[in-house]
N, C-alpha and C. Protein backbone atom coordinates (compact mmCIF):
# COMPACT_ATOMS: atom_id res chain seq x y z
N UNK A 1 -75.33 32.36 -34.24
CA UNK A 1 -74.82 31.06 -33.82
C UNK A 1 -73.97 30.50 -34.95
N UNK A 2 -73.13 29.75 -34.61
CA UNK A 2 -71.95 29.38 -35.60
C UNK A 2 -72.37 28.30 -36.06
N UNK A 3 -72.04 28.02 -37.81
CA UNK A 3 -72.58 27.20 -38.68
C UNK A 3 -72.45 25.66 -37.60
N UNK A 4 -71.04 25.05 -36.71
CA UNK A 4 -70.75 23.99 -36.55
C UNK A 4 -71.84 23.60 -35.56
N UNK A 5 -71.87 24.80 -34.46
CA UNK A 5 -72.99 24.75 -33.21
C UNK A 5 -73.90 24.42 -33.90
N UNK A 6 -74.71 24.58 -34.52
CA UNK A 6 -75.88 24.67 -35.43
C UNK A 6 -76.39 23.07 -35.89
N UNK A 7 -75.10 22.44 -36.81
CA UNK A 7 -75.06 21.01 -37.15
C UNK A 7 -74.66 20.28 -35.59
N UNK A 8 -73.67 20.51 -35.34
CA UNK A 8 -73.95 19.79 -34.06
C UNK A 8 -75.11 19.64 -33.08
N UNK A 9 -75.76 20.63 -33.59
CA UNK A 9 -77.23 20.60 -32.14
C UNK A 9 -78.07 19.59 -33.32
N UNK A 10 -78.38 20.18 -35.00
CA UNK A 10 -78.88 19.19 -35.57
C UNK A 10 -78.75 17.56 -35.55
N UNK A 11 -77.21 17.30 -35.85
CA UNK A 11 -76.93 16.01 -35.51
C UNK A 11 -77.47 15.61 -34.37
N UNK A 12 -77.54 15.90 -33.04
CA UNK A 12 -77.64 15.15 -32.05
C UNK A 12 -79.42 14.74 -31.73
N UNK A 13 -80.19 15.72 -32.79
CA UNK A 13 -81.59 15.75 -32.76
C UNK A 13 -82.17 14.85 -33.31
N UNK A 14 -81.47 14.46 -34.69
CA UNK A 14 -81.43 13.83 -35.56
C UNK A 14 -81.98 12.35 -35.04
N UNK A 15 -80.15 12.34 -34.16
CA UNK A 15 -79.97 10.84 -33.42
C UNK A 15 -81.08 10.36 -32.16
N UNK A 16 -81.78 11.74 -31.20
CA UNK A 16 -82.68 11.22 -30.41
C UNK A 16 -84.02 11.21 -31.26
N UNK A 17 -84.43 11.39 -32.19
CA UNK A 17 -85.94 11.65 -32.77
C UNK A 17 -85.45 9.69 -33.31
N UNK A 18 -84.22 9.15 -33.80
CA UNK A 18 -84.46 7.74 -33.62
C UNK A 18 -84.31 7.09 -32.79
N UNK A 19 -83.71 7.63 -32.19
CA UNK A 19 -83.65 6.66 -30.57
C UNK A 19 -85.22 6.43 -30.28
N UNK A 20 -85.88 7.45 -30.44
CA UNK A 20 -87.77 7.54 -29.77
C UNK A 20 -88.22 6.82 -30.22
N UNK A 21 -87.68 6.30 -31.84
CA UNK A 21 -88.62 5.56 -32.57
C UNK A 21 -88.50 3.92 -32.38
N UNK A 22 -89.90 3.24 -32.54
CA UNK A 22 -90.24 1.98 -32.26
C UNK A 22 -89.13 1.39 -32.94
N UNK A 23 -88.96 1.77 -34.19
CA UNK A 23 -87.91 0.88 -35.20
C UNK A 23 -86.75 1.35 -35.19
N UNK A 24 -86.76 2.81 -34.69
CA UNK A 24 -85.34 3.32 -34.70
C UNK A 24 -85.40 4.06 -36.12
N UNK A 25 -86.17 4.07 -36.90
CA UNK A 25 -86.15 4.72 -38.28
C UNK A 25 -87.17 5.81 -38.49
N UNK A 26 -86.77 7.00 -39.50
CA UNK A 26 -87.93 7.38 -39.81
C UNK A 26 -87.15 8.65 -41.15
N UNK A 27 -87.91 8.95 -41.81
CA UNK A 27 -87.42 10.29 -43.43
C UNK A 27 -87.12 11.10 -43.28
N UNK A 28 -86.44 11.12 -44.32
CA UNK A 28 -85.31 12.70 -44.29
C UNK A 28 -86.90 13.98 -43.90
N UNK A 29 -88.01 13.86 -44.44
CA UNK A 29 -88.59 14.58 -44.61
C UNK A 29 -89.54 14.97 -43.13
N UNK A 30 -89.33 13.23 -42.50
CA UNK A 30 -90.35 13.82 -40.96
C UNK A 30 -88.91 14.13 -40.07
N UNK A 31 -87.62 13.98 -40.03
CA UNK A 31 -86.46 14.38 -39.57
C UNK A 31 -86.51 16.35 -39.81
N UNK A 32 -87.08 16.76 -40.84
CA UNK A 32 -86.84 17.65 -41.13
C UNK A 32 -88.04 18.81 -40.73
N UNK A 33 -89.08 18.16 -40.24
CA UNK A 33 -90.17 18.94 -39.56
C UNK A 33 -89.36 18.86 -37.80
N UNK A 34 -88.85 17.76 -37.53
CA UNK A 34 -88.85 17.67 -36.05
C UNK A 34 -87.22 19.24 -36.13
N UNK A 35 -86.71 19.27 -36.89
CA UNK A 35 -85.38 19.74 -36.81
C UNK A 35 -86.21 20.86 -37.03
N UNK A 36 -87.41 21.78 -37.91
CA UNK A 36 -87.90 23.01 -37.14
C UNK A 36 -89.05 22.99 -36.29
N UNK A 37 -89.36 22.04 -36.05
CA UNK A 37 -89.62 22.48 -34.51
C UNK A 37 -88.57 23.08 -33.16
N UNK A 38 -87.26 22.62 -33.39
CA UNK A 38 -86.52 23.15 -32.50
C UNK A 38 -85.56 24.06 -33.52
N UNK A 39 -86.28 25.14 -34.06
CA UNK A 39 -85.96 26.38 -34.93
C UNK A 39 -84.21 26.04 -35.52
N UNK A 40 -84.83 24.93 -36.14
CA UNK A 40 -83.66 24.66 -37.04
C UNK A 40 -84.17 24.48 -38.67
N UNK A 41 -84.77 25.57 -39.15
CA UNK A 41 -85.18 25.93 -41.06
C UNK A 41 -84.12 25.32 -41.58
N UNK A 42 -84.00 24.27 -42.14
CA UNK A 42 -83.10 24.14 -43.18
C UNK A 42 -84.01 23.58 -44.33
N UNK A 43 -82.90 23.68 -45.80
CA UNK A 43 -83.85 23.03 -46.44
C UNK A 43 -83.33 20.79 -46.44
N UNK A 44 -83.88 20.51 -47.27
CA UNK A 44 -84.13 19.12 -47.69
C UNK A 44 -82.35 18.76 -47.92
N UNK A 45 -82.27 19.13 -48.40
CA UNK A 45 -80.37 19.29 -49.35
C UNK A 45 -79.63 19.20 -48.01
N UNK A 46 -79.91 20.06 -47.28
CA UNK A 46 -79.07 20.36 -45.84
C UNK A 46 -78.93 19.64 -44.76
N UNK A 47 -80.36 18.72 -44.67
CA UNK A 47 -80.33 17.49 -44.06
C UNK A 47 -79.84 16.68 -44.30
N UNK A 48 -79.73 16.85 -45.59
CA UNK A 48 -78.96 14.96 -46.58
C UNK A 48 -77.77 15.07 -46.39
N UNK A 49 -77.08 16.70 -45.96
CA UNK A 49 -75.82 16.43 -46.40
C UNK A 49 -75.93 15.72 -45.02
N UNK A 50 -76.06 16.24 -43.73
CA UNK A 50 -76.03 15.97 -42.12
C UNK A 50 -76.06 14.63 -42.18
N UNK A 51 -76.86 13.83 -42.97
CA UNK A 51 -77.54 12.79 -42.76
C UNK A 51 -76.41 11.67 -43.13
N UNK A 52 -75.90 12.14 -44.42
CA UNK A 52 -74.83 11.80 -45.15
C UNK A 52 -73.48 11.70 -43.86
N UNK A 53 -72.88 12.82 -43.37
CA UNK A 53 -72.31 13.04 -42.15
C UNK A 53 -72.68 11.90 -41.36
N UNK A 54 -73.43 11.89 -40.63
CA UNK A 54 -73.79 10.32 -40.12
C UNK A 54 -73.64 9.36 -40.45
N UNK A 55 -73.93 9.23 -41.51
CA UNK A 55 -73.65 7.28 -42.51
C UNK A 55 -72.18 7.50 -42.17
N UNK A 56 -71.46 8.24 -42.39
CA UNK A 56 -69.55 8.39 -42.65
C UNK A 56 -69.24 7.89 -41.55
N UNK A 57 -69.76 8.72 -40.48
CA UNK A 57 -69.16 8.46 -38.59
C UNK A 57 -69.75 7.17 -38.26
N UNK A 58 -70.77 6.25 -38.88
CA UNK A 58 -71.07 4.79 -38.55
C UNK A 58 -72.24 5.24 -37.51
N UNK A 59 -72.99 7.06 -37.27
CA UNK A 59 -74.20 6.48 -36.56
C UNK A 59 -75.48 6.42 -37.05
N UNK A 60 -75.79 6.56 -38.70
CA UNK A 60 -76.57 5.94 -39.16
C UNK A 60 -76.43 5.23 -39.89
N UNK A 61 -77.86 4.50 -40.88
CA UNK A 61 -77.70 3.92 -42.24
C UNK A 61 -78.82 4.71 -43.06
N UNK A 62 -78.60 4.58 -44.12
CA UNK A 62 -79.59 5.47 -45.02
C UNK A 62 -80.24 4.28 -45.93
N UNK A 63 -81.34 4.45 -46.72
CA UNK A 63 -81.73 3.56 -47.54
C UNK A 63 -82.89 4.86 -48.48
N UNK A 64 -83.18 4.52 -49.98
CA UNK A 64 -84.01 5.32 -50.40
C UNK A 64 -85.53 4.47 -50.65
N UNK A 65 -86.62 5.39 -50.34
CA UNK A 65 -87.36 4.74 -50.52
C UNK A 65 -88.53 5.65 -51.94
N UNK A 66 -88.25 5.60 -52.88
CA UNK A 66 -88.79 7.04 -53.85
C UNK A 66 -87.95 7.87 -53.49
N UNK A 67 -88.46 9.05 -53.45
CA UNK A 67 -87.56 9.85 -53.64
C UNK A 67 -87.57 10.65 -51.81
N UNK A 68 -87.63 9.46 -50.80
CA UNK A 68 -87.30 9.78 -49.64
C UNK A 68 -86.52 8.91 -49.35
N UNK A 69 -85.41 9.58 -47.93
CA UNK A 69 -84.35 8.79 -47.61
C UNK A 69 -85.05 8.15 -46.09
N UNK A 70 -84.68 6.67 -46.10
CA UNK A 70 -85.06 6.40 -44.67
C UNK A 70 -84.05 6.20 -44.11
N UNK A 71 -84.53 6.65 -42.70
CA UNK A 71 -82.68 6.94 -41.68
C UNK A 71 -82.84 5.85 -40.49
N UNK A 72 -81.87 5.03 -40.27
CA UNK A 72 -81.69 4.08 -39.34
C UNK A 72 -80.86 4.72 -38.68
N UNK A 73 -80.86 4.58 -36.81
CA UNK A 73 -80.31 4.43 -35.89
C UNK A 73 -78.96 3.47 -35.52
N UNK A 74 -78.33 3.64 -36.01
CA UNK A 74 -77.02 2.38 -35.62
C UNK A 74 -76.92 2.06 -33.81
N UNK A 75 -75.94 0.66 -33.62
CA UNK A 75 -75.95 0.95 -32.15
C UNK A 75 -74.63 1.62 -31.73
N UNK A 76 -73.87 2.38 -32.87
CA UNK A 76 -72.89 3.44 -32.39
C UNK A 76 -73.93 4.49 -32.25
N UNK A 77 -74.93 5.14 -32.94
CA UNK A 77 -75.52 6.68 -32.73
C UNK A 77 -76.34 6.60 -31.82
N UNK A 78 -76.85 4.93 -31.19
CA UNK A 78 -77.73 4.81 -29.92
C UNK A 78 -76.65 4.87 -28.62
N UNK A 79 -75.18 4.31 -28.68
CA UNK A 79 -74.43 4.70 -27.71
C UNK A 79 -74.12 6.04 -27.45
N UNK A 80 -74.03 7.14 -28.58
CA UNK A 80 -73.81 8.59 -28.50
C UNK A 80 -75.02 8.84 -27.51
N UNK A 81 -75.86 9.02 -27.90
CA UNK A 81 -77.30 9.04 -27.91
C UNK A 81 -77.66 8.81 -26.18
N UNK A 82 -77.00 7.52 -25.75
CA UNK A 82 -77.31 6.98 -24.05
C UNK A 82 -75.76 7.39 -23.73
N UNK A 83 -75.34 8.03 -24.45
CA UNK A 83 -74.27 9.20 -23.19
C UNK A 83 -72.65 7.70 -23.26
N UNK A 84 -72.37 6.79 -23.85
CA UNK A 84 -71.37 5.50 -23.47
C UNK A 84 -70.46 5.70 -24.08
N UNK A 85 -70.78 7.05 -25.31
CA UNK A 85 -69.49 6.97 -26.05
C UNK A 85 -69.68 8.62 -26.68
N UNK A 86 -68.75 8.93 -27.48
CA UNK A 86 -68.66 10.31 -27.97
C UNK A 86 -68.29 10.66 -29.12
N UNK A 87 -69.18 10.97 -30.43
CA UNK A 87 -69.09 10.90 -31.36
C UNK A 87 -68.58 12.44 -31.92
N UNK A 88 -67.05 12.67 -32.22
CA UNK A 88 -66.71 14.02 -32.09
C UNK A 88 -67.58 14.83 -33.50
N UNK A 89 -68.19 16.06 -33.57
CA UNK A 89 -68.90 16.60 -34.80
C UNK A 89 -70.65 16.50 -34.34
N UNK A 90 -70.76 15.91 -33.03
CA UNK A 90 -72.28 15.50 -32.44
C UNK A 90 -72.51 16.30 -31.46
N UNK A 91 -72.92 17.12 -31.19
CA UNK A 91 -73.21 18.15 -29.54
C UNK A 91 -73.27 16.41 -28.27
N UNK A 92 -73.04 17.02 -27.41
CA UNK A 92 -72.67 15.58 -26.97
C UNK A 92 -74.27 15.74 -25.82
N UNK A 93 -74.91 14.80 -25.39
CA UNK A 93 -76.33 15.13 -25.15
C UNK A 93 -76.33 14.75 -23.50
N UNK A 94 -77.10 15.71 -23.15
CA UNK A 94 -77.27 16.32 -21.50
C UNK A 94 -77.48 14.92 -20.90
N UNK A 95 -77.47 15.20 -19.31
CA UNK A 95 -77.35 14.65 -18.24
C UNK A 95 -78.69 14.43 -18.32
N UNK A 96 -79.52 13.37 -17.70
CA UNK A 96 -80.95 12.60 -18.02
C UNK A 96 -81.12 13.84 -16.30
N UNK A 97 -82.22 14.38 -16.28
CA UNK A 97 -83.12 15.08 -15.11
C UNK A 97 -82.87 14.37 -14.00
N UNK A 98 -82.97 14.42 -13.14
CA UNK A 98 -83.84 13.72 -11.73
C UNK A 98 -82.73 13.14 -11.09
C-alpha cells in the first residue's frame, strides 16, 4: 500500500476517534493504539508528524501536556469528518449505512 493511502486512511482515523470523543480530545499516545488497532504500526514520531499535518490544514489543535500531545477536533476536521466539506490529503470518509 502506498505511503499517501496509508496517511490518508491514518488522518481520517485520527479525525473520527475525535469526533467519538465527549470533548473531542484525546493523546498522541491513545491516538496511536486506536491507529493499530486498524493495523496501522507506526511509531510515536510518525503520528506527530500526521498530527502536525492537521494543525497546518486547520483540522486540529495540539497542546502539550508533559511529554504528551493533546489533540483537539476543530469544527473544520468535524465538517471533514460529517462528510460537508473535503479536506484534500484526508481519505474522504464513507457513506453513513442504512
Amino acid at each position: 500500500m502506498g505511503k499517501d493511502i496509508i496517511r490518508e486512511h491514518a488522518r481520517l482515523i485520527i479525525l473520527r476517534e475525535l469526533h467519538g470523543q465527549a470533548n473531542y480530545s484525546s493523546s498522541d499516545s491513545m491516538l496511536q493504539e486506536v491507529l493499530e488497532s486498524f493495523a496501522i504500526a507506526k511509531s510515536r514520531d510518525w503520528i506527530r508528524i500526521e498530527i502536525d499535518w492537521l494543525v497546518e490544514m486547520g483540522a486540529v489543535t495540539k497542546m502539550t501536556a508533559g511529554t504528551a500531545w493533546i489533540v483537539t477536533l476543530t469544527s473544520k476536521g468535524a465538517e471533514h469528518v460529517e462528510r460537508r466539506l473535503l479536506i484534500e490529503g484526508i481519505k474522504r470518509p464513507s457513506l453513513p449505512e442504512g
